[in-house]
C-alpha atoms as a PDB file:
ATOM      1  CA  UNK A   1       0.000   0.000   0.000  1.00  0.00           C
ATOM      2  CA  UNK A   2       2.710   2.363   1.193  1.00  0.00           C
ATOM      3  CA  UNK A   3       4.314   1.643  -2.330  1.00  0.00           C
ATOM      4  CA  UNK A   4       1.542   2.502  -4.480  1.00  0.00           C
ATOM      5  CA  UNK A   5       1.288   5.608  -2.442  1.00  0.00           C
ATOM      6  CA  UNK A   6       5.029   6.607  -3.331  1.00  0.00           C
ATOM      7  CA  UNK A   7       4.327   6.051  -6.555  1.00  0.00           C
ATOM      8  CA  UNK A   8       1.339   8.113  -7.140  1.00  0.00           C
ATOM      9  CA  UNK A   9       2.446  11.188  -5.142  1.00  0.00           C
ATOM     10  CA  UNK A  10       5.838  10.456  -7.917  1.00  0.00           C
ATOM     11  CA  UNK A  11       3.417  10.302 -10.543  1.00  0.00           C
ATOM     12  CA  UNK A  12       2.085  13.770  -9.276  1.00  0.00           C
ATOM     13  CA  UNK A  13       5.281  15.462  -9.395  1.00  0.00           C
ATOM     14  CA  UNK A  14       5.991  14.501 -12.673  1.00  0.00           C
ATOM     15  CA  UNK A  15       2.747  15.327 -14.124  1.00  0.00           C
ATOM     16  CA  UNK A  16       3.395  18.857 -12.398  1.00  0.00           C
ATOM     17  CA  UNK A  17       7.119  19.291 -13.856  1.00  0.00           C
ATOM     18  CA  UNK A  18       5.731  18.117 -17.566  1.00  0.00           C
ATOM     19  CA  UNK A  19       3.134  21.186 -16.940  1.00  0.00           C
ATOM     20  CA  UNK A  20       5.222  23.304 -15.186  1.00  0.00           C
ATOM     21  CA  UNK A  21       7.830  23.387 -17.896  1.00  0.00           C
ATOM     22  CA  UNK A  22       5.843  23.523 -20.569  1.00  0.00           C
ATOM     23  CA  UNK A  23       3.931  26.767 -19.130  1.00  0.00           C
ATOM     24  CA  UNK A  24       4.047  29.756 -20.720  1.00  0.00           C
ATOM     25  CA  UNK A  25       3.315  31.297 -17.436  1.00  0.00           C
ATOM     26  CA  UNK A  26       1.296  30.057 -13.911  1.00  0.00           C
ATOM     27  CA  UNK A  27      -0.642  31.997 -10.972  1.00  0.00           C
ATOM     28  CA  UNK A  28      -0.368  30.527  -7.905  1.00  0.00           C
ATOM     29  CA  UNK A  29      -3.497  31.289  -6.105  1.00  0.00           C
ATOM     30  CA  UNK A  30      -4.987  30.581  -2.312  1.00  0.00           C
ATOM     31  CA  UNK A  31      -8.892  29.598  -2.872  1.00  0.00           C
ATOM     32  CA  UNK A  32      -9.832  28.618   0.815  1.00  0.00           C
ATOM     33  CA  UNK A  33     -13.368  29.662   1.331  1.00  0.00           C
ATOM     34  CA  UNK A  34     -14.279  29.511  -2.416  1.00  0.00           C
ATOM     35  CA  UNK A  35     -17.521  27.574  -2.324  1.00  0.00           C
ATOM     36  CA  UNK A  36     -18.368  24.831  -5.078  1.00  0.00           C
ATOM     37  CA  UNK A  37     -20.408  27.221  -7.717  1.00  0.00           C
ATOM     38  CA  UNK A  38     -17.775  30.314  -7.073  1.00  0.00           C
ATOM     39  CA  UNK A  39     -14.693  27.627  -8.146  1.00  0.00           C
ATOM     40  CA  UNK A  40     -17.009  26.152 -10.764  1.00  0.00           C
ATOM     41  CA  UNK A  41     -17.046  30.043 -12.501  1.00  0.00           C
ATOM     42  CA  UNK A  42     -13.571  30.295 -12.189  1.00  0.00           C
ATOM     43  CA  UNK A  43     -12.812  27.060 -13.769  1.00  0.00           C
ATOM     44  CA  UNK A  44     -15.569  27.675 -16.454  1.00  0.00           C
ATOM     45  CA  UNK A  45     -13.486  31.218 -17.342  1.00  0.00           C
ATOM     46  CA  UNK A  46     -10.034  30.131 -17.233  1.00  0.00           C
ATOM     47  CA  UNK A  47     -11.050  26.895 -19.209  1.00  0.00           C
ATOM     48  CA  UNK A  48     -12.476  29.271 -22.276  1.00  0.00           C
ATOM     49  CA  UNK A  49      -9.047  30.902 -21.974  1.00  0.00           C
ATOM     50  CA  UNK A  50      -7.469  27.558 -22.331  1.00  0.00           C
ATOM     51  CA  UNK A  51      -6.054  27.943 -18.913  1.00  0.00           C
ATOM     52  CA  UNK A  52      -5.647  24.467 -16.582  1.00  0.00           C
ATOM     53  CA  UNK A  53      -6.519  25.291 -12.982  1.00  0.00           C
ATOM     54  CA  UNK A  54      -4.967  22.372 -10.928  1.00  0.00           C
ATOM     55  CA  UNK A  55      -5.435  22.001  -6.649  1.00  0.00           C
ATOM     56  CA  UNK A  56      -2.503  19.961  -5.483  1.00  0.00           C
ATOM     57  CA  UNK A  57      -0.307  19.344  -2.399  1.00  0.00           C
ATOM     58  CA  UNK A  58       1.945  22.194  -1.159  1.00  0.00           C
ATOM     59  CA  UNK A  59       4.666  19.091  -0.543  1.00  0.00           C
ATOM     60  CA  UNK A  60       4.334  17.625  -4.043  1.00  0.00           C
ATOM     61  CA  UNK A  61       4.286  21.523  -5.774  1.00  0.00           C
ATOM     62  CA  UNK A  62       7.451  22.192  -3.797  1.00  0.00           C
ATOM     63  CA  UNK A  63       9.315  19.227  -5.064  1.00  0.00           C
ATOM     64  CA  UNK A  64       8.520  19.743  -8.496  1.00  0.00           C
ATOM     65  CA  UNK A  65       9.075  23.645  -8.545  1.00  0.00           C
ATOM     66  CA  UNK A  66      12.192  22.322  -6.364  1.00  0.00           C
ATOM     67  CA  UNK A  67      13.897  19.943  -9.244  1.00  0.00           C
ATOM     68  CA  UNK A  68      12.997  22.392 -11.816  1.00  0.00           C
ATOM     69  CA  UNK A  69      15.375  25.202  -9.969  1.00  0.00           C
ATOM     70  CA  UNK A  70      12.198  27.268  -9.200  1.00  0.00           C
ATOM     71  CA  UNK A  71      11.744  29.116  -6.024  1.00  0.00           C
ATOM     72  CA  UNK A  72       8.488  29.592  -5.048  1.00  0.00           C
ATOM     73  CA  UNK A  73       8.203  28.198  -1.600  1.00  0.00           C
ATOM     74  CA  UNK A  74       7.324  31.007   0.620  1.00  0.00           C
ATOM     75  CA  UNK A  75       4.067  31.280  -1.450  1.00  0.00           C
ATOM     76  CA  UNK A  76       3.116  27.287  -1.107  1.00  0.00           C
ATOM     77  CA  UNK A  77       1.380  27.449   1.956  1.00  0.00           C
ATOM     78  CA  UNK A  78      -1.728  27.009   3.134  1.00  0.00           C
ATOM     79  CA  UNK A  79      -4.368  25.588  -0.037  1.00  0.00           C
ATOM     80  CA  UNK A  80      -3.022  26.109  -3.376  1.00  0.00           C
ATOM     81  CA  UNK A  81      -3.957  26.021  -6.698  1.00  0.00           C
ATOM     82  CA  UNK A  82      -1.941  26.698  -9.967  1.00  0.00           C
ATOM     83  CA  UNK A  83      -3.484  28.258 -12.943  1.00  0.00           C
ATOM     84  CA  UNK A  84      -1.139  26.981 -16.234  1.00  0.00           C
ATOM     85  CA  UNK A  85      -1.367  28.860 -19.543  1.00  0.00           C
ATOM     86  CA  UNK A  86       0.521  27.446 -22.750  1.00  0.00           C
ATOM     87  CA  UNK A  87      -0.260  29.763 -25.117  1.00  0.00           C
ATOM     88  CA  UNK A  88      -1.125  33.466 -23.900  1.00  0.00           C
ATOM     89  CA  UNK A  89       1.008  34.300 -20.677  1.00  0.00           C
ATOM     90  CA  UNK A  90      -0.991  37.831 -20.031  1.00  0.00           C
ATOM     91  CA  UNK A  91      -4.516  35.424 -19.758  1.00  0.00           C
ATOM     92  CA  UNK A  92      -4.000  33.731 -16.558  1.00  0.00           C
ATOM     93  CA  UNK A  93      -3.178  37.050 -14.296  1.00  0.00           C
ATOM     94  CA  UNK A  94      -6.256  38.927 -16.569  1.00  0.00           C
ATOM     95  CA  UNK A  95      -8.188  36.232 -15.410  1.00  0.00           C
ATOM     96  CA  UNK A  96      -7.395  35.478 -11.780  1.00  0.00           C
ATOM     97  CA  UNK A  97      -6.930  39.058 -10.869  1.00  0.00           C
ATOM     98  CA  UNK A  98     -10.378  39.859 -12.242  1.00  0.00           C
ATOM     99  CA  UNK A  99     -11.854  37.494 -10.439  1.00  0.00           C
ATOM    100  CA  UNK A 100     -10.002  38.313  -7.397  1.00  0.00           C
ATOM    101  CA  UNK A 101     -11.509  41.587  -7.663  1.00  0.00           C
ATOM    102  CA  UNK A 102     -15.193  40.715  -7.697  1.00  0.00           C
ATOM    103  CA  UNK A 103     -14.475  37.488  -4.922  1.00  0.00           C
ATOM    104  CA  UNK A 104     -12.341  38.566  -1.718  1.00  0.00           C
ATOM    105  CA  UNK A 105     -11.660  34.810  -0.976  1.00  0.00           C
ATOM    106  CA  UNK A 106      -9.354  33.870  -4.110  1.00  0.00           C
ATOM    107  CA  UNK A 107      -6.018  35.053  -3.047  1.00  0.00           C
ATOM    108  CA  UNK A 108      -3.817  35.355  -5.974  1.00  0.00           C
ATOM    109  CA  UNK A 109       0.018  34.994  -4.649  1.00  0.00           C
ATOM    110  CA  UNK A 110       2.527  35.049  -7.286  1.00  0.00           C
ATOM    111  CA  UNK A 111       3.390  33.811 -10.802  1.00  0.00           C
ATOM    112  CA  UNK A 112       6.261  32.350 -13.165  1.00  0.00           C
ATOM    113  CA  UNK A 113       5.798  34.206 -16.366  1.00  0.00           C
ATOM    114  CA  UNK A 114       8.167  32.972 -18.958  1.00  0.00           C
ATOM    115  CA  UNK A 115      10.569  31.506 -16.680  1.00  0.00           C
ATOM    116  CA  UNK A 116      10.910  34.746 -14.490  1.00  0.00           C
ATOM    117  CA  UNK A 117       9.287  35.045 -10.747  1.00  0.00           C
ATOM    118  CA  UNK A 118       6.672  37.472 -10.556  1.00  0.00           C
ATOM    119  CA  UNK A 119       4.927  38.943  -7.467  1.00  0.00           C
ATOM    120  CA  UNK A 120       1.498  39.770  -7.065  1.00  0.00           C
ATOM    121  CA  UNK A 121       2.127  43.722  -7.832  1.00  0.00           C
ATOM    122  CA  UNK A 122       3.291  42.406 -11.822  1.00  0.00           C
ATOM    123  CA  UNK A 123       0.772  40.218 -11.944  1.00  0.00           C
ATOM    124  CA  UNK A 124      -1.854  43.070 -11.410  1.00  0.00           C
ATOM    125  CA  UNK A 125       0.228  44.941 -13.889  1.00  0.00           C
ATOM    126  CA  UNK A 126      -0.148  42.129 -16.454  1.00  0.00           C
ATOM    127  CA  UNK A 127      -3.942  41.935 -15.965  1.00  0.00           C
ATOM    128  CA  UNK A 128      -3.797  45.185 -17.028  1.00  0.00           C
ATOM    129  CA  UNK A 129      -2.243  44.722 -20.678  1.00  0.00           C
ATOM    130  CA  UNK A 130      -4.227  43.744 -23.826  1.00  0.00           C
ATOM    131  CA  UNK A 131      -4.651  40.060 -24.472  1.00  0.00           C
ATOM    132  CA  UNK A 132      -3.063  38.268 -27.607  1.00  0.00           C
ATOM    133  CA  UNK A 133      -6.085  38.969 -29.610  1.00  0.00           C
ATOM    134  CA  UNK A 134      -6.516  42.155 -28.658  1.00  0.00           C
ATOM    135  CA  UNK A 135      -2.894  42.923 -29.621  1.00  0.00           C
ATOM    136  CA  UNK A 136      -3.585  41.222 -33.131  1.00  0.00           C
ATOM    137  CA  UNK A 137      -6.872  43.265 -33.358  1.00  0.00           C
ATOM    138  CA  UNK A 138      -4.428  46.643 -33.035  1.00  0.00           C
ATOM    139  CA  UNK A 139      -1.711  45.870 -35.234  1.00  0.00           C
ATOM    140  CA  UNK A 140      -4.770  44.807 -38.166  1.00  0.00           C
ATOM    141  CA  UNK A 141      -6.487  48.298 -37.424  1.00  0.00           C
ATOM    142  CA  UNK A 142      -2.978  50.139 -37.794  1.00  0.00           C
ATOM    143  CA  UNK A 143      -2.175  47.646 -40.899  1.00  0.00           C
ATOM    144  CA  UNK A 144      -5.624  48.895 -42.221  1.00  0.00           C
ATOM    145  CA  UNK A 145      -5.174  52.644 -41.513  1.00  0.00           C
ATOM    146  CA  UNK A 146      -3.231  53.604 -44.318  1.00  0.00           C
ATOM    147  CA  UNK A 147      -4.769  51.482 -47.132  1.00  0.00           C
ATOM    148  CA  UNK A 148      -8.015  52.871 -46.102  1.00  0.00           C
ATOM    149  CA  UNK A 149      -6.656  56.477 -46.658  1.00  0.00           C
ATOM    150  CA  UNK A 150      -4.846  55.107 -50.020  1.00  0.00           C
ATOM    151  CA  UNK A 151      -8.339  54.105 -51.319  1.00  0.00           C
ATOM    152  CA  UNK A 152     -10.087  57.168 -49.735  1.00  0.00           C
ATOM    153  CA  UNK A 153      -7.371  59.446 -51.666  1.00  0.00           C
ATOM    154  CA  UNK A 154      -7.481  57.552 -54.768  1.00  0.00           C
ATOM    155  CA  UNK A 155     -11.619  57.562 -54.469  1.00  0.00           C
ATOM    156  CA  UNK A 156     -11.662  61.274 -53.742  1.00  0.00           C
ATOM    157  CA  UNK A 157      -9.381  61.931 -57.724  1.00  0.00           C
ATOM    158  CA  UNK A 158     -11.935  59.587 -59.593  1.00  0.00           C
ATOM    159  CA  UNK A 159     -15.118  61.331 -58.171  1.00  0.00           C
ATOM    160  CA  UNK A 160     -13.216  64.683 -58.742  1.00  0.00           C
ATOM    161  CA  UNK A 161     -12.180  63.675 -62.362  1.00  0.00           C
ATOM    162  CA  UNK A 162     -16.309  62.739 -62.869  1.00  0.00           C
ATOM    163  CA  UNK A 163     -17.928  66.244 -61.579  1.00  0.00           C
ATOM    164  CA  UNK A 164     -15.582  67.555 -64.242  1.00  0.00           C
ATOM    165  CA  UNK A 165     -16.422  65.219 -66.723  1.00  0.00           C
ATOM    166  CA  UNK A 166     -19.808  66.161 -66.295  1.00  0.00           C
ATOM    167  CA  UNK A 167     -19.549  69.617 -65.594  1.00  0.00           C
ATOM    168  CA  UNK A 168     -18.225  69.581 -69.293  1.00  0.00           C
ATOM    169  CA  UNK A 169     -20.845  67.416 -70.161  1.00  0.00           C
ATOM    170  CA  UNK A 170     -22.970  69.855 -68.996  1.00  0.00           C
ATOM    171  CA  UNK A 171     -21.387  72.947 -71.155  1.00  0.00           C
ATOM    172  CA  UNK A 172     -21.618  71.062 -74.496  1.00  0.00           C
ATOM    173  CA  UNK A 173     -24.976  70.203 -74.060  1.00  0.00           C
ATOM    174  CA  UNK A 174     -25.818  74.035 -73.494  1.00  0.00           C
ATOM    175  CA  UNK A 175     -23.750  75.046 -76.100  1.00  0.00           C
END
């Protein structure tokens, strides 16, 4: 029995090092007092964000952040939960820190955002910033910008060159 024990709480830490280092970024986070439908929200957002929100042992987080050369052991105590993001590294702080705001029981502690320790005052920061599509959606608007005025300018000579046209139009047939 003791065996099989060992050797799920081993498969635990290596499930968390496999997610761990492929991460983009993760939000530790405190959710004691969270009841069932308030964590059921905050799964149901992060999850359309394609973030994984995983409750595990202080012990087993601290020997995987351990063998990865990641310190983050002052913020593994009491209940913990990780939030891991693979794609976006701005989502999982937007996320956590919004929900934060509107429920005073998460606790959001710290982060890793691409490899680098961040405290809670960054991650607020991050929440802050545009997401990845919003980012795309400004960079196609300022792409768009100056074709727009290309086609506006070019529009404006052709409907100038007409009125002429038929302003001469006009003269001839008076004539």
């Amino acid at each position: 029995m003791a065996k099989q024990v060992k050797q799920s709480k081993a498969e635990v830490v290596a499930d968390l090092k496999e997610k761990i280092s492929s991460a983009n970024s993760i939000v530790l986070t405190d959710y004691m007092g969270l009841n069932v439908a308030e964590i059921t929200e905050l799964r149901r957002k992060l999850s359309e964000q394609d973030i994984d929100y995983k409750v595990c042992k202080n012990t087993l987080a601290k020997i995987a952040f351990n063998e990865l050369d990641i310190d983050v052991d002052d913020d593994l105590k009491g209940p913990t939960a990780l939030a891991f993001s693979y794609e976006d590294p701005v989502s999982p702080a937007k996320v956590l820190v919004e929900f934060a705001e509107d429920n005073e029981k998460l606790k959001v502690k710290s982060g890793i955002v691409e490899g680098d320790y961040v405290g809670i005052e960054k991650l607020e920061e991050l929440s802050r910033l545009p997401s990845k599509e919003e980012l795309i959606l400004m960079l196609l608007r300022a792409m768009k910008s100056p074709i727009t005025g290309i086609v506006n300018v070019l529009n404006g000579n052709i409907v100038k060159f007409i009125r002429v046209l038929n302003e001469v139009k006009k003269e001839k047939n008076n004539e």
